[in-house]
C-alpha atoms as a PDB file:
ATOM      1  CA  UNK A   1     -70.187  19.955  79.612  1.00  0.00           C
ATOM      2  CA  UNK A   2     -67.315  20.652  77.712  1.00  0.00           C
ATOM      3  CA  UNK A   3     -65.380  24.412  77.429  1.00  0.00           C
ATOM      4  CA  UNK A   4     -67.266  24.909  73.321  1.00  0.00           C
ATOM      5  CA  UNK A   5     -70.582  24.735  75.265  1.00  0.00           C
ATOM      6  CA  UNK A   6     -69.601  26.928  77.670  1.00  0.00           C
ATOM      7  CA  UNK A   7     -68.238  29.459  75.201  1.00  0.00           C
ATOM      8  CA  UNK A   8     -71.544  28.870  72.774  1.00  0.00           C
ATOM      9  CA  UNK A   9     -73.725  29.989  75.837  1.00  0.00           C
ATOM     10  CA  UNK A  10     -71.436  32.221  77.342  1.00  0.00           C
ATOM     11  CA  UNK A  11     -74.594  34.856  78.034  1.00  0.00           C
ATOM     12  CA  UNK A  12     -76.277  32.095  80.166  1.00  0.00           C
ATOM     13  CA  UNK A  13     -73.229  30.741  81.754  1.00  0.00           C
ATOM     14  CA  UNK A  14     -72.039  34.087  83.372  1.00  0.00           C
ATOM     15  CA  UNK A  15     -74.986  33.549  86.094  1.00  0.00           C
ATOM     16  CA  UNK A  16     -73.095  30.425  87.220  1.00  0.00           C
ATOM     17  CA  UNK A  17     -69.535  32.102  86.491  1.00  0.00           C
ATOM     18  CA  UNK A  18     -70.879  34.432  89.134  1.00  0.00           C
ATOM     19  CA  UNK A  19     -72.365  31.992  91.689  1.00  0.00           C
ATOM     20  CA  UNK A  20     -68.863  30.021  91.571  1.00  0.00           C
ATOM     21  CA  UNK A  21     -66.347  33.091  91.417  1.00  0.00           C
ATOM     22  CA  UNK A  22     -68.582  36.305  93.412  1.00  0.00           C
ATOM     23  CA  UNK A  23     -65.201  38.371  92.767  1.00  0.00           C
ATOM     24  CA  UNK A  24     -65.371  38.342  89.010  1.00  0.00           C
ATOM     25  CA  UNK A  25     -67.433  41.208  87.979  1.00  0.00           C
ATOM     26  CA  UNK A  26     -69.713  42.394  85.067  1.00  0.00           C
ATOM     27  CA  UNK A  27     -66.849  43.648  83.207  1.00  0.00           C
ATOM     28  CA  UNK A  28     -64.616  40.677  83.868  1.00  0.00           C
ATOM     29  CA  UNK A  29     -67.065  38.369  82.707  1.00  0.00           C
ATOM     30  CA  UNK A  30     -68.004  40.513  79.507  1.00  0.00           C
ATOM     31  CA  UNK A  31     -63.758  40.804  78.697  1.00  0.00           C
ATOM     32  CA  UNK A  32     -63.640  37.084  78.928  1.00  0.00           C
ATOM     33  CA  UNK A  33     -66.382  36.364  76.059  1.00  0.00           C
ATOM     34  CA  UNK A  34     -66.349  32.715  76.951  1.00  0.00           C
ATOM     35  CA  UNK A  35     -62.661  32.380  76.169  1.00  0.00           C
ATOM     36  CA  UNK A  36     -61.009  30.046  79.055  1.00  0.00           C
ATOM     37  CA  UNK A  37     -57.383  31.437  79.181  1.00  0.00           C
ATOM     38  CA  UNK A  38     -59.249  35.244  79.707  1.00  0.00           C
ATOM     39  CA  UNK A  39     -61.046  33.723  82.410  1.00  0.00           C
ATOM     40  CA  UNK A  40     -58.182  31.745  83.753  1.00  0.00           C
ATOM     41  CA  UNK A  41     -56.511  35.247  83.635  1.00  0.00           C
ATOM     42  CA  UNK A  42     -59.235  36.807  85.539  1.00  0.00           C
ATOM     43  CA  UNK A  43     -58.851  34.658  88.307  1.00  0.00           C
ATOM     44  CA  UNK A  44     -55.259  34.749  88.576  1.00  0.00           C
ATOM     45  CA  UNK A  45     -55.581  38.365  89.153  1.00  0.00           C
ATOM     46  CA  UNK A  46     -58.544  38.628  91.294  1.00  0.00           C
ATOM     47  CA  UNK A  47     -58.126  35.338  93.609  1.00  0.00           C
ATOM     48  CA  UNK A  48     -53.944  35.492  93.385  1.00  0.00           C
ATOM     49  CA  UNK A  49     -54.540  32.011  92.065  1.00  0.00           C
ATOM     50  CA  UNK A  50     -50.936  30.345  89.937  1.00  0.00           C
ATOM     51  CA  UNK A  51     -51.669  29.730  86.198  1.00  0.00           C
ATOM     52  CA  UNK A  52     -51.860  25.959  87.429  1.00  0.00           C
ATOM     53  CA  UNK A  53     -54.255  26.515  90.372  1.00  0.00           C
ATOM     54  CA  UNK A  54     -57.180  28.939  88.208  1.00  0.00           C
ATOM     55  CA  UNK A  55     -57.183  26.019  85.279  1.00  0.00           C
ATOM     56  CA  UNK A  56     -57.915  23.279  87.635  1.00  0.00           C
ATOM     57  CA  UNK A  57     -60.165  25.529  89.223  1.00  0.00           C
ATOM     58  CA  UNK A  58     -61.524  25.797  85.671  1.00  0.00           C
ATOM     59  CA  UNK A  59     -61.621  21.952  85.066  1.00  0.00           C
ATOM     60  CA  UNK A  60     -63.161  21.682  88.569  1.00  0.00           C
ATOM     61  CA  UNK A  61     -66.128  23.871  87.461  1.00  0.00           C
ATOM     62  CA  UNK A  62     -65.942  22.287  84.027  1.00  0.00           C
ATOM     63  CA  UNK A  63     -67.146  19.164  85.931  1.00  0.00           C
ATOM     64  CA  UNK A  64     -69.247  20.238  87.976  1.00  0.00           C
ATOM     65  CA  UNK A  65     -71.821  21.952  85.303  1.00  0.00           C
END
């Protein structure tokens, strides 16, 4: 699945969001709207991840779904 499907589902894809990054909240998830760099952002601040380490983490989950 590539980032445009995740973004065009965004409402069903915050379930797995969840399951894969418990941290993220309601309103993180709801701020982010599907975009990747807000959600790259939101794991940067709430995992202390580099800019580096929360898109591969990203790309990671990117593959995985």
């Amino acid at each position: 699945m590539n980032w445009d499907q995740i973004e065009g589902k965004w409402t069903e894809m915050q379930g797995r969001v969840r399951e894969e990054w418990g941290q993220l909240t309601d309103d993180d998830l709801a701020e982010a709207k599907g975009n990747r760099e807000q959600l790259e952002g939101k794991l940067q601040q709430r995992y202390g991840k580099t800019k580096e380490e929360a898109r591969q983490a990203v790309d990671d989950f990117l593959a995985k779904v």
